[in-house]
N, C-alpha and C. Protein backbone atom coordinates (compact mmCIF):
# COMPACT_ATOMS: atom_id res chain seq x y z
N UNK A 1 125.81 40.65 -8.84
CA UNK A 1 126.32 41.21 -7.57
C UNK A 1 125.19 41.26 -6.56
N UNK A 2 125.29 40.78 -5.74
CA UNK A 2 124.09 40.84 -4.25
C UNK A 2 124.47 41.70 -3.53
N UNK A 3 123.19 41.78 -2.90
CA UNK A 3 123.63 42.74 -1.34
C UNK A 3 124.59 42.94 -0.74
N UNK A 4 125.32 41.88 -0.31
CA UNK A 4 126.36 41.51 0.82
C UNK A 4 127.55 42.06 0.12
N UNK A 5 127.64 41.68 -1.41
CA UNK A 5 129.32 42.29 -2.04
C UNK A 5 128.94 43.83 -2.35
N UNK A 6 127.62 44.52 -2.23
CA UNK A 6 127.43 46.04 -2.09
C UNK A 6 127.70 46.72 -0.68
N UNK A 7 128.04 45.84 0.08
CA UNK A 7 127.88 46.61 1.46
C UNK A 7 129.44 46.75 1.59
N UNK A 8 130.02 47.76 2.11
CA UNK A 8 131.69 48.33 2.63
C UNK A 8 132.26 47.08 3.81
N UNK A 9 132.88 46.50 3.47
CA UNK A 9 134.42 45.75 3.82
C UNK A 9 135.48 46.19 4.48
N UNK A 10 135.55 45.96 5.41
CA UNK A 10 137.01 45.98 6.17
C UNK A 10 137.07 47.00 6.70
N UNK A 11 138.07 47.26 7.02
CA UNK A 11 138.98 48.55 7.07
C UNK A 11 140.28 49.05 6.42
N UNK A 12 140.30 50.29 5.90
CA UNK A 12 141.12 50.49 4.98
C UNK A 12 142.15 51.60 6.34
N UNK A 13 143.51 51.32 6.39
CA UNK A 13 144.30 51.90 7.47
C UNK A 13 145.36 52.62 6.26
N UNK A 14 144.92 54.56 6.47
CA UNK A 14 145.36 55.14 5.85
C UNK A 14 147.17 55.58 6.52
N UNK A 15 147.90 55.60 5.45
CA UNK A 15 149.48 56.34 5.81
C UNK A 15 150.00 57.44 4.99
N UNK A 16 150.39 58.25 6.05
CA UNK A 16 150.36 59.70 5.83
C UNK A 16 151.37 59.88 4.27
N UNK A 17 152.33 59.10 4.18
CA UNK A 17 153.26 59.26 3.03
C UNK A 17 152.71 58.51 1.78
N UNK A 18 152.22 56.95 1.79
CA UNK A 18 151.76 56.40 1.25
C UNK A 18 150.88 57.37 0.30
N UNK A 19 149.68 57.51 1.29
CA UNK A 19 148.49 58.13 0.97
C UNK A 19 148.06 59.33 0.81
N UNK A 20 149.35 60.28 0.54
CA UNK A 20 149.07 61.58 1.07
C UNK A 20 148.19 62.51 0.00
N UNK A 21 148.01 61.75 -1.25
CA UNK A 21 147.39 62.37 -2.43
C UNK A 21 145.91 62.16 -1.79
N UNK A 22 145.57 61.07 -1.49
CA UNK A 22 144.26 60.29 -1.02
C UNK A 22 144.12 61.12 0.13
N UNK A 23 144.72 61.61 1.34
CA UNK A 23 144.48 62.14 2.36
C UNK A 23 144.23 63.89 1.78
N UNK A 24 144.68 64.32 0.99
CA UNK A 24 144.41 65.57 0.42
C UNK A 24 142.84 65.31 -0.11
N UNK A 25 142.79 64.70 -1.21
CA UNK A 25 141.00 64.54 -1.41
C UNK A 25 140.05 64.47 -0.38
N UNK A 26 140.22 63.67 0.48
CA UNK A 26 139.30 63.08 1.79
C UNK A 26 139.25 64.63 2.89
N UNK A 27 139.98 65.59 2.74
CA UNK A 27 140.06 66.52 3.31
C UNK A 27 138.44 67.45 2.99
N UNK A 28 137.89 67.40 1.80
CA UNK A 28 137.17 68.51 1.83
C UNK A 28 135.70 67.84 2.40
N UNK A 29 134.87 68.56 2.44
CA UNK A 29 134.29 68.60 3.76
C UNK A 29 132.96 67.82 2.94
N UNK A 30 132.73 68.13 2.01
CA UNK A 30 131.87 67.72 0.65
C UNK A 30 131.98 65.71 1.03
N UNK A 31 133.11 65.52 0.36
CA UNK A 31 134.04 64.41 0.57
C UNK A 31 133.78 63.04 1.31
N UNK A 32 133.92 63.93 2.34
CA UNK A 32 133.73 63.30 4.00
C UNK A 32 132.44 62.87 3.88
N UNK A 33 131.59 63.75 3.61
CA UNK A 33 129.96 63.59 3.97
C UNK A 33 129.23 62.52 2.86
N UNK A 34 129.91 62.45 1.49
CA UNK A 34 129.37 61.63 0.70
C UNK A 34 129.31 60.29 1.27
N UNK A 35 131.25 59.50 1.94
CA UNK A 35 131.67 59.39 2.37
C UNK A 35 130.40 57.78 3.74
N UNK A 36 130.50 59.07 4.14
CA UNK A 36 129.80 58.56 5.17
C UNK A 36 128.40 58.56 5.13
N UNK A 37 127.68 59.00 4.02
CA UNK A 37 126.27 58.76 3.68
C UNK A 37 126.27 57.50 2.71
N UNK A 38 127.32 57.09 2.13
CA UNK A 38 126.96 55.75 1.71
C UNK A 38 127.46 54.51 2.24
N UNK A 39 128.48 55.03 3.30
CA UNK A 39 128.50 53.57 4.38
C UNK A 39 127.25 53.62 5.17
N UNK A 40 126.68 54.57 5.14
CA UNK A 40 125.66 54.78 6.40
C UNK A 40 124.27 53.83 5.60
N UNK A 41 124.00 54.48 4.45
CA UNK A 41 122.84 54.11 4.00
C UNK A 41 122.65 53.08 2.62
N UNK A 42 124.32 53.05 2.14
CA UNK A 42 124.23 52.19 1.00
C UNK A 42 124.43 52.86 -0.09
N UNK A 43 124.62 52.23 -0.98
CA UNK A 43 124.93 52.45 -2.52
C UNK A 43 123.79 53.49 -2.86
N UNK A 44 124.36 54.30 -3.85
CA UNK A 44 123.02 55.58 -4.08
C UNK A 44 123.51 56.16 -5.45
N UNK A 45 122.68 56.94 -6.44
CA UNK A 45 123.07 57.28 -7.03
C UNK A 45 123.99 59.46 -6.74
N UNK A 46 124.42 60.09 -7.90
CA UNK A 46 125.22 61.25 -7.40
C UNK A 46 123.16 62.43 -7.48
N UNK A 47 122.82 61.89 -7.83
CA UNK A 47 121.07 62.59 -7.41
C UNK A 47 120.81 62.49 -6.04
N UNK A 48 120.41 61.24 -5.51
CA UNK A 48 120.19 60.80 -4.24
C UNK A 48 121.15 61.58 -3.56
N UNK A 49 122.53 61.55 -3.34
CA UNK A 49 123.11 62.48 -2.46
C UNK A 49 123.01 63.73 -2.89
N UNK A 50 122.74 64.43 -3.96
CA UNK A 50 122.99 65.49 -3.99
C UNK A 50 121.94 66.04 -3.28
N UNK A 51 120.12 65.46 -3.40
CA UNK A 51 119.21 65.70 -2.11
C UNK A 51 119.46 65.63 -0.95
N UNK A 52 120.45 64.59 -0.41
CA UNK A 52 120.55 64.50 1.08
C UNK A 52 121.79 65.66 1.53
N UNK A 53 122.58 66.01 0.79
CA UNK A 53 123.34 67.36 0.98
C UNK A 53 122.81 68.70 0.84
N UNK A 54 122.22 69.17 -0.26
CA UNK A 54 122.28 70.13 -0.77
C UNK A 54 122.38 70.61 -1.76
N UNK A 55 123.45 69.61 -2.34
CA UNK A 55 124.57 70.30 -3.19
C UNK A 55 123.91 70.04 -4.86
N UNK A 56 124.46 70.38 -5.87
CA UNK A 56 124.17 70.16 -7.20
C UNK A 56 124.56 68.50 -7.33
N UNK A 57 123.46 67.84 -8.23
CA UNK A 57 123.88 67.02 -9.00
C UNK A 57 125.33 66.79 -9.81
N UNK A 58 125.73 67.55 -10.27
CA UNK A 58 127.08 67.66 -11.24
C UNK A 58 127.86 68.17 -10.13
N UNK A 59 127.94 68.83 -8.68
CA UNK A 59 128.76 68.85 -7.64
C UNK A 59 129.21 67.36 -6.97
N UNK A 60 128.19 66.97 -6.55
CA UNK A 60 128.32 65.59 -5.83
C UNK A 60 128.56 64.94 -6.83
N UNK A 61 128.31 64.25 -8.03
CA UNK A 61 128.89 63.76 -9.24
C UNK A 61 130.40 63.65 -9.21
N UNK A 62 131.21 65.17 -9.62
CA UNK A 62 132.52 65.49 -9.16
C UNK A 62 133.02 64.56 -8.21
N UNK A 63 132.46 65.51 -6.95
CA UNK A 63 133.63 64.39 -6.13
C UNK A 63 133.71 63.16 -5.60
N UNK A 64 132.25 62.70 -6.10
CA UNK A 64 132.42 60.77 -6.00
C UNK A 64 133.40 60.14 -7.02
N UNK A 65 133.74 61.19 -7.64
CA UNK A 65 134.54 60.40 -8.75
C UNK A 65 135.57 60.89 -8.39
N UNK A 66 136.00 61.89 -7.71
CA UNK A 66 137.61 61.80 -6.65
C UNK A 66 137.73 61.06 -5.69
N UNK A 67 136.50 60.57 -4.81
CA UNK A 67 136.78 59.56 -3.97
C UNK A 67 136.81 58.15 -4.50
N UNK A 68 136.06 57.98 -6.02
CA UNK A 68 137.05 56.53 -6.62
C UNK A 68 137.76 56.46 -6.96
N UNK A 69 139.02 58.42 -7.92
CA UNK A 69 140.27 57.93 -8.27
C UNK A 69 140.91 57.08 -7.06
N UNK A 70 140.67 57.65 -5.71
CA UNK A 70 141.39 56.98 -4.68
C UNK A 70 141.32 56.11 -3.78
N UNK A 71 140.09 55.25 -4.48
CA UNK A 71 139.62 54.10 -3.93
C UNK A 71 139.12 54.18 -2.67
N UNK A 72 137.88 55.11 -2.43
CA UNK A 72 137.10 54.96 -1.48
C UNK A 72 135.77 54.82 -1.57
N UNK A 73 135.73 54.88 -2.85
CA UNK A 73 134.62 54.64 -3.43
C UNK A 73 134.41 54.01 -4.73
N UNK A 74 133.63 52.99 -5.04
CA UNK A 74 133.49 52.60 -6.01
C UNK A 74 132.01 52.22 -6.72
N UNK A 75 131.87 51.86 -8.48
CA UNK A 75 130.73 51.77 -8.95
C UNK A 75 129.95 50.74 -7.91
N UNK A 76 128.90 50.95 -7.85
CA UNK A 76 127.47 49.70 -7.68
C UNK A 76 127.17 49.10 -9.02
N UNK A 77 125.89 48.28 -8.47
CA UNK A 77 125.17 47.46 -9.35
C UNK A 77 123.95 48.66 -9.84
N UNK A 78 124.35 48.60 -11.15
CA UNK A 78 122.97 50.13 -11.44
C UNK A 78 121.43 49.20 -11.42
N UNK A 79 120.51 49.74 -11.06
CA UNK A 79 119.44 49.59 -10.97
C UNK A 79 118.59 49.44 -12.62
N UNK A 80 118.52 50.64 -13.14
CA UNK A 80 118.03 50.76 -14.41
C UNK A 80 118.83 51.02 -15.94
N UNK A 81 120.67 51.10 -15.38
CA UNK A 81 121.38 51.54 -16.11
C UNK A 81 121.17 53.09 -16.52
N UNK A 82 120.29 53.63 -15.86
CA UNK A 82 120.66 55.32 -16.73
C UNK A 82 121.19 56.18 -15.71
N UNK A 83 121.62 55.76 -14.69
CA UNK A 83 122.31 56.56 -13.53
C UNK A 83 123.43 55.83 -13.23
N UNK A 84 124.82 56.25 -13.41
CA UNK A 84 125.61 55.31 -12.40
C UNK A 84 125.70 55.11 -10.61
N UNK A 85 125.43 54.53 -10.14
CA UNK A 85 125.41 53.84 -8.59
C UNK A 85 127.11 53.96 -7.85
N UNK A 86 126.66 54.75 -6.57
CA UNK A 86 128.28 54.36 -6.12
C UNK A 86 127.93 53.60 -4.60
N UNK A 87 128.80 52.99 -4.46
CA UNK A 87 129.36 52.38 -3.23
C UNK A 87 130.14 52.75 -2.19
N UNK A 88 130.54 52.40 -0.98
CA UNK A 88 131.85 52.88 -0.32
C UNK A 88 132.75 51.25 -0.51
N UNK A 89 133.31 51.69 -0.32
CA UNK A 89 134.63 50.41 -0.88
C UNK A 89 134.86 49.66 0.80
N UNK A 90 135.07 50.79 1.82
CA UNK A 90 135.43 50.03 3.33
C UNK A 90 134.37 50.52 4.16
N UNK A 91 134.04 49.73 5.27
CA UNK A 91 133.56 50.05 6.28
C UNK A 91 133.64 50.92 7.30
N UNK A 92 135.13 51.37 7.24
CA UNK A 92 135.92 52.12 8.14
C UNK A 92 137.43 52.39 7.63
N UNK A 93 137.55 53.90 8.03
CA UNK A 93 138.74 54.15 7.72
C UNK A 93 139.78 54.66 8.82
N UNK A 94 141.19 54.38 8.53
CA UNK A 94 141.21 54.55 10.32
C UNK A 94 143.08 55.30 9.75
N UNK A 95 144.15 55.41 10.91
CA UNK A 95 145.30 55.80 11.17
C UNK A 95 145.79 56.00 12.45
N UNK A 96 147.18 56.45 12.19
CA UNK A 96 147.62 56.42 13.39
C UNK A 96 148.07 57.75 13.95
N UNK A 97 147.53 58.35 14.95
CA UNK A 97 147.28 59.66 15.41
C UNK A 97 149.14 60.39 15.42
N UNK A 98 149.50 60.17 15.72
CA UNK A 98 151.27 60.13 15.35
C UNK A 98 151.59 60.54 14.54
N UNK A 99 151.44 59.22 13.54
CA UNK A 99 152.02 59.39 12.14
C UNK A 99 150.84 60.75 11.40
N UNK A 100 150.12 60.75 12.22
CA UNK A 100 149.53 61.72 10.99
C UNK A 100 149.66 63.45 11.57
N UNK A 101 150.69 63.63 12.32
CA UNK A 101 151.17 64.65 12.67
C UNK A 101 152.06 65.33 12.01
N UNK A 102 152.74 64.04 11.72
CA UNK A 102 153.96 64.31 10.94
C UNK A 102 154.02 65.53 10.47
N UNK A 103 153.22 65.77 8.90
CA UNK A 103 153.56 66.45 7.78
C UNK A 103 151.92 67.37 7.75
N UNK A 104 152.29 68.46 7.21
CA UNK A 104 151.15 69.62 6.97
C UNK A 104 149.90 68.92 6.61
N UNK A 105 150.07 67.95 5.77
CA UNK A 105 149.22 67.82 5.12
C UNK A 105 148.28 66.48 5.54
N UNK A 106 148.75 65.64 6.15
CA UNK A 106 148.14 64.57 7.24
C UNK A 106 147.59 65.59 8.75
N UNK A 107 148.27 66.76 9.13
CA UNK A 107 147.55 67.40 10.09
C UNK A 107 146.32 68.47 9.58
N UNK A 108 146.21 68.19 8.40
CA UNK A 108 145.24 69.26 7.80
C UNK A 108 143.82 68.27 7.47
N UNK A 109 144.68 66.93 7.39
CA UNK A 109 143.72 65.77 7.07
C UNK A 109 142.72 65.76 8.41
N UNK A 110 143.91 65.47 9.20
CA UNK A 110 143.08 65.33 10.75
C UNK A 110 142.16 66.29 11.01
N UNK A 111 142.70 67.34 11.18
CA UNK A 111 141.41 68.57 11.49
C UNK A 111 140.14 68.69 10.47
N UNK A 112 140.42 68.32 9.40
CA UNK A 112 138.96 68.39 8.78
C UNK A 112 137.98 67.55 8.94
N UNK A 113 138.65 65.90 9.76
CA UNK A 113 137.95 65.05 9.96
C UNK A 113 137.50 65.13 11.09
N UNK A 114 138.21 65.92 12.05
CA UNK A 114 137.39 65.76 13.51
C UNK A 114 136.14 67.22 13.35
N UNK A 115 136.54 67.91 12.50
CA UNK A 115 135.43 68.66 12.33
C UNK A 115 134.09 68.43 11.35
N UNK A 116 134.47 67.44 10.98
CA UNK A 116 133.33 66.82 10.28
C UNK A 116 132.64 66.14 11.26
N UNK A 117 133.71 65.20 12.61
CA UNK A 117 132.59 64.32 13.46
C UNK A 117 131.84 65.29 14.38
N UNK A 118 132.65 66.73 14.16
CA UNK A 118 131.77 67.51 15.29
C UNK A 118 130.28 68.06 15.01
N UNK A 119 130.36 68.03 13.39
CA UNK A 119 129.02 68.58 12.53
C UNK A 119 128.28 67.10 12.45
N UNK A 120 128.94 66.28 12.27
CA UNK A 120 128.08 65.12 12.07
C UNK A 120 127.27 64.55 13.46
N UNK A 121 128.11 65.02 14.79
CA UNK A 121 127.13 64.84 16.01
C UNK A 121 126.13 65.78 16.04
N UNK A 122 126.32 67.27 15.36
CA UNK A 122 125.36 67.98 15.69
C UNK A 122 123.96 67.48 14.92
N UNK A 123 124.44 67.40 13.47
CA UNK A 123 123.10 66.30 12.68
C UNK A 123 122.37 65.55 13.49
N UNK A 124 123.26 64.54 13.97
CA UNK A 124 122.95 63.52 14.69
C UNK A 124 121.91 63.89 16.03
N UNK A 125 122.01 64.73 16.76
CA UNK A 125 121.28 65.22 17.64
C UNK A 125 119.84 65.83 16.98
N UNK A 126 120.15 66.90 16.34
CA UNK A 126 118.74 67.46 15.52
C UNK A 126 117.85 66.11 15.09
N UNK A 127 118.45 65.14 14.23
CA UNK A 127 117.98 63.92 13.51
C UNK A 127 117.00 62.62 14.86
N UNK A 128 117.70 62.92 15.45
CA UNK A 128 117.33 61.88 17.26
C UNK A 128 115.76 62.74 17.42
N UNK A 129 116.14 63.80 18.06
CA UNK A 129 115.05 64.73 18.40
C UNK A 129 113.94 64.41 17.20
N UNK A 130 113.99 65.07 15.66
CA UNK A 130 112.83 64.85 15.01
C UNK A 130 112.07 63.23 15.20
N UNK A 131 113.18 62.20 15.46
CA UNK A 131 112.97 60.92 15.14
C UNK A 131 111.64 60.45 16.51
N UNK A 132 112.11 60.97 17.65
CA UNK A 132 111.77 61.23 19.36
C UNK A 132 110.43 61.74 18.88
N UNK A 133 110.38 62.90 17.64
CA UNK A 133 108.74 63.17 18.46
C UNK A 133 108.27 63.35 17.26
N UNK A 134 108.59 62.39 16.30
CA UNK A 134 107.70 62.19 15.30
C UNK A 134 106.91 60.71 15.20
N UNK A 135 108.13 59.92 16.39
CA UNK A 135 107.45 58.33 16.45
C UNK A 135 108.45 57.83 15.77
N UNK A 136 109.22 57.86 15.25
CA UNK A 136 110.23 57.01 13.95
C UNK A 136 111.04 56.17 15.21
N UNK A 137 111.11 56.26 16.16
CA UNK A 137 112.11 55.68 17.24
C UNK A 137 111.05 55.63 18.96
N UNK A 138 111.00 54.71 19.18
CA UNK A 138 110.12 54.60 20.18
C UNK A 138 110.91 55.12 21.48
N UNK A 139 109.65 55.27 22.87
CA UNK A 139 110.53 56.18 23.93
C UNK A 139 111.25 54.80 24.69
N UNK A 140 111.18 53.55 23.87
CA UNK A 140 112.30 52.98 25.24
C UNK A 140 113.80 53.35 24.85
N UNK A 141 113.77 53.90 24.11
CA UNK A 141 115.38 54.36 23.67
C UNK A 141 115.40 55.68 24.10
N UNK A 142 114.79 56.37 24.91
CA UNK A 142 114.82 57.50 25.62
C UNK A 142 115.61 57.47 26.78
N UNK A 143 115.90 56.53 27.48
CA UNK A 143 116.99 56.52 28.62
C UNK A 143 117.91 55.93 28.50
N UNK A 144 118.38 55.07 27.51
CA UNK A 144 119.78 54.82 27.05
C UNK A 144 120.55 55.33 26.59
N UNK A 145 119.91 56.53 25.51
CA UNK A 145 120.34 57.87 24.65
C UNK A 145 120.97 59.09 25.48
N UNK A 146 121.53 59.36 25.22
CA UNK A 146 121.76 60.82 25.46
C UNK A 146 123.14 61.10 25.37
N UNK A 147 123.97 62.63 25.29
CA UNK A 147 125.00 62.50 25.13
C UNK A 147 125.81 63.41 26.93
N UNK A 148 126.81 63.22 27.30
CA UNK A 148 127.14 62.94 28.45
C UNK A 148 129.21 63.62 28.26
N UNK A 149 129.79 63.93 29.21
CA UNK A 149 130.81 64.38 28.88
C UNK A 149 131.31 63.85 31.05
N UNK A 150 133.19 63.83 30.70
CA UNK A 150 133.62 63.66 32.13
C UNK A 150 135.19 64.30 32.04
N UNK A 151 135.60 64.71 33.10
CA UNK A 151 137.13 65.14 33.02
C UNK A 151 137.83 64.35 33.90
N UNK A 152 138.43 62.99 34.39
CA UNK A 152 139.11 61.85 33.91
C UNK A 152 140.48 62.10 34.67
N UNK A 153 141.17 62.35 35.58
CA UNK A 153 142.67 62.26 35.03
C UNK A 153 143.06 61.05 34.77
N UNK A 154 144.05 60.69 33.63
CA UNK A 154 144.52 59.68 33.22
C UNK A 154 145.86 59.85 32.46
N UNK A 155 146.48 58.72 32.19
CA UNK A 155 148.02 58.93 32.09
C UNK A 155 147.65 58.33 30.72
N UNK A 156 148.67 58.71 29.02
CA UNK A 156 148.29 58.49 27.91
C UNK A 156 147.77 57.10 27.70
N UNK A 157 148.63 56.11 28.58
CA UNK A 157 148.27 54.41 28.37
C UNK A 157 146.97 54.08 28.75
N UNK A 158 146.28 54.88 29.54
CA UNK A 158 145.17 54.82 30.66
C UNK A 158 144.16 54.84 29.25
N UNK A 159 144.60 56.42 28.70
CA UNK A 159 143.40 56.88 28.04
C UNK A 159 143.17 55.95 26.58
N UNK A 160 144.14 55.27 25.96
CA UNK A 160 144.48 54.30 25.25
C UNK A 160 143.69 53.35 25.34
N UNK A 161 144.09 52.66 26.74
CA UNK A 161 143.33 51.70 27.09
C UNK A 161 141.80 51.94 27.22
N UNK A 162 141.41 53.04 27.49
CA UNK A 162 140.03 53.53 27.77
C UNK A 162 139.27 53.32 26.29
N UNK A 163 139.81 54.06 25.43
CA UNK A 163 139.00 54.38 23.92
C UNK A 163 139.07 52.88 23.50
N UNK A 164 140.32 51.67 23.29
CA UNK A 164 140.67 50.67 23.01
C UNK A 164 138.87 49.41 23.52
N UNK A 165 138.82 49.61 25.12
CA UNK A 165 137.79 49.03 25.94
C UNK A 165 136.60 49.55 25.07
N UNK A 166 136.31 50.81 24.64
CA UNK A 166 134.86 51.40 24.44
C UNK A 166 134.75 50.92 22.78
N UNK A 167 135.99 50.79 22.00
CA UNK A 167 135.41 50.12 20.39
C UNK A 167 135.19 49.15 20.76
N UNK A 168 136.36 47.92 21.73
CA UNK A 168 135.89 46.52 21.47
C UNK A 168 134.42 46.40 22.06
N UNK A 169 133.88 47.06 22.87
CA UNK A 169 132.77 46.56 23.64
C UNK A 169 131.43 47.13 22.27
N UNK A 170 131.95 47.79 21.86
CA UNK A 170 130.83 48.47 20.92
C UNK A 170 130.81 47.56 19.57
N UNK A 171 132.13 46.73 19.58
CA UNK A 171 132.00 45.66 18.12
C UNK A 171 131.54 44.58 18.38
N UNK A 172 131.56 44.18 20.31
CA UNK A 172 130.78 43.11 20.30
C UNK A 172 129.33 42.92 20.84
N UNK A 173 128.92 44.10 21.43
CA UNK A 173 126.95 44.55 21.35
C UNK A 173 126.49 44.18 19.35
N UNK A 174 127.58 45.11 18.65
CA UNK A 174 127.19 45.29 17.70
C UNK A 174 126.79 43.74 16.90
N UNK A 175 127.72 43.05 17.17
CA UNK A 175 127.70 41.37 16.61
C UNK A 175 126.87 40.63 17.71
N UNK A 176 126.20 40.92 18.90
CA UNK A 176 125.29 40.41 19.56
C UNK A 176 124.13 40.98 19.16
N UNK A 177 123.85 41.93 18.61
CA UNK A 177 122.41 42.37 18.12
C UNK A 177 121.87 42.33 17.09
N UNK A 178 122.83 42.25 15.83
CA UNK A 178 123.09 41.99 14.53
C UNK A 178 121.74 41.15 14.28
N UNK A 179 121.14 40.47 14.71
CA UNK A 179 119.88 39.94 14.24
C UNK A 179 118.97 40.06 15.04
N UNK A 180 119.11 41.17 15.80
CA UNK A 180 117.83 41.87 16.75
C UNK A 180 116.66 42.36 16.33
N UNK A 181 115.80 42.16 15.47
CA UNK A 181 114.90 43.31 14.56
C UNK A 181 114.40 44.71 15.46
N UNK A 182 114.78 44.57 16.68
CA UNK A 182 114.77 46.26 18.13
C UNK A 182 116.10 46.77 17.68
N UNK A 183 116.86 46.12 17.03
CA UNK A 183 118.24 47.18 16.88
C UNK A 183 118.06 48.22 15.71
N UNK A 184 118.66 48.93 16.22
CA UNK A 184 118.53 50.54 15.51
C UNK A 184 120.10 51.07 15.05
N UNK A 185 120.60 51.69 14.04
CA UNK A 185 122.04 52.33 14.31
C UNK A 185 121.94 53.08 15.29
N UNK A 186 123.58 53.38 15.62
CA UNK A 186 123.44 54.28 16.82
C UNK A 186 124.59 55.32 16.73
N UNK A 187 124.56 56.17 16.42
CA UNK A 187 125.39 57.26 16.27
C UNK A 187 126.54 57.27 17.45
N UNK A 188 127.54 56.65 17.23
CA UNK A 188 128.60 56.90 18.90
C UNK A 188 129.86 57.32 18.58
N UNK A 189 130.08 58.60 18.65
CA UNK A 189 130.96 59.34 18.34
C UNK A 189 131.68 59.70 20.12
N UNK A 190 133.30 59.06 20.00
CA UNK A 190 134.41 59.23 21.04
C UNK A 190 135.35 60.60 20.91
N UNK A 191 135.00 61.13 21.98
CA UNK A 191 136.19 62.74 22.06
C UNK A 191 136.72 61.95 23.01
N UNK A 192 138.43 62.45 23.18
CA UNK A 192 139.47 61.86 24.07
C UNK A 192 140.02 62.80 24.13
N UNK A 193 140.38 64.16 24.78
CA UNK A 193 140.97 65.27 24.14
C UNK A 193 141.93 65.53 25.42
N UNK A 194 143.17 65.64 25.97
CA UNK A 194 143.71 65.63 27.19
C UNK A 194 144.07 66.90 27.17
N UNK A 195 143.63 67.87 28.56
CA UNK A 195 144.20 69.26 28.65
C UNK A 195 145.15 69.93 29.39
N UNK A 196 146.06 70.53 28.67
CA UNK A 196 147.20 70.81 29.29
C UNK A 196 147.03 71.22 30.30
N UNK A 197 148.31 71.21 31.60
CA UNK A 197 147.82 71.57 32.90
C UNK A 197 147.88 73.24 33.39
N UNK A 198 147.63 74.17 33.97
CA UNK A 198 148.10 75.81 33.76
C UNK A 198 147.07 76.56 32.85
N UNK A 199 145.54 75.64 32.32
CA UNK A 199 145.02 76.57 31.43
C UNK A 199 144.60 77.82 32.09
N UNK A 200 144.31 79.01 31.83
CA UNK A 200 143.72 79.88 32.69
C UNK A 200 142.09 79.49 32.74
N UNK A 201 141.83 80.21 33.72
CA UNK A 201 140.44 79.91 34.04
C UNK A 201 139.16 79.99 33.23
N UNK A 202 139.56 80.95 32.16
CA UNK A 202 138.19 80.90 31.17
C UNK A 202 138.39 79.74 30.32
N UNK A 203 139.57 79.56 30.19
CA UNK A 203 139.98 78.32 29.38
C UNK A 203 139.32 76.71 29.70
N UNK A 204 139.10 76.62 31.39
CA UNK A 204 138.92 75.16 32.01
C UNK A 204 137.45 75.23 31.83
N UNK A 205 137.42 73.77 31.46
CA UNK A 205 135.39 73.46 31.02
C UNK A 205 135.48 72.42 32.55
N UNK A 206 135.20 72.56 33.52
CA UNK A 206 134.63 71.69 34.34
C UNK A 206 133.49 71.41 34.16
N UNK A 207 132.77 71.16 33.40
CA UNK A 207 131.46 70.60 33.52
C UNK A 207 131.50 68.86 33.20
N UNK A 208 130.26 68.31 34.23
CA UNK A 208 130.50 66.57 34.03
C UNK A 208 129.38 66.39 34.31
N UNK A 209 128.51 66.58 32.99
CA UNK A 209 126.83 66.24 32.61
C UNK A 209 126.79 65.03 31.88
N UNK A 210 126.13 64.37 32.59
CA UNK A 210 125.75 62.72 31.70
C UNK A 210 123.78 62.55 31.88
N UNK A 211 123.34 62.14 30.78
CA UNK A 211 122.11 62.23 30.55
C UNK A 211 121.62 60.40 30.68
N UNK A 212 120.71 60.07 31.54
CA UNK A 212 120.19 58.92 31.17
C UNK A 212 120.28 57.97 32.41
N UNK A 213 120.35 56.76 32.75
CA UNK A 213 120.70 55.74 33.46
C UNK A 213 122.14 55.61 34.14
N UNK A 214 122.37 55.99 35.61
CA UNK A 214 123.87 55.99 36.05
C UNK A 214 124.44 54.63 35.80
């Protein structure tokens, strides 16, 4: 097995009925984070993550092996044979905001995942900063960086079309840089959140701060 058949494939497009056993596992918060530390960084053993979490060895152990009953994870190529190696199976996992309203348990899915991307930007920020002034990331990526917010009116097709424009453009930088040795990952996490009209006033966030190059 080489490199290339260790690295996550495709996209796996979850359904709320189909999948709803699989969408119950992927819910806990543990889960998520394994999850996305081995699409992020690769095949690892349940040691290796259990350092980059926190958590116990025989914790993280556990639930890599609930995220392969349900195929989101699977064995690697072991290194020395005395540890088993896991993988992520896809590159991306995705659905359809709708359908996953439906039923209790696809809306319970959802909320744990957008609260995972909200902890995972906060990482992501702390992680930038140490990277900024320890040298691990040089300062010409100091004015491209930053994170930035706007309030928009737009009609649902608008905002559709908006998020739709910002993946494709981000899959094709991503396949134009792909053999850049200056390319770096880049943490780009999309809020789209539309607010009802009548909020009261403590309720409305007008603020429209953008950091970096207009």
């Amino acid at each position: 097995m080489n490199q290339r058949d260790l690295s996550p494939q495709g996209n796996r497009v979850l359904d709320p009925e189909r999948d709803a056993a699989a969408l119950k596992a992927l819910t806990h918060p543990l889960r998520i984070e394994l999850l996305g530390l081995l699409r992020q960084h690769g095949p690892a053993t349940a040691s290796e993550l259990a350092t980059r979490t926190g958590e116990s060895s025989a914790s993280a152990s556990y639930h890599l092996r609930v995220l392969a009953k349900y195929a989101f994870v699977a064995e690697a190529e072991h290194r020395d044979g005395r540890e088993r190696r896991w993988r992520a199976v896809h590159a991306l996992t995705s659905w359809n905001n709708e359908e996953m309203r439906a039923t209790p348990h696809s809306r319970a899915f959802l909320d744990a995942i957008r609260r995972a991307q909200v902890e995972h930007l906060e990482r992501a920020l702390v992680q930038y900063e140490e990277d900024l002034a320890t040298g691990r990331i040089g300062p010409q990526w100091v004015e491209p960086s930053g994170v930035e917010d706007s309030m928009p009116r737009l009609t649902p097709e608008s905002l559709g079309e908006l998020r739709q424009a910002i993946q494709d453009k981000a899959a094709e930088l991503a396949v134009r840089d792909e053999a850049d040795p200056r390319a770096e990952r880049v943490t780009l996490i999309l809020a789209a959140l539309p607010r009802a009209s009548g909020n009261s006033p403590k309720d409305e966030d007008t603020s429209a701060l953008s950091e970096g190059a207009p």
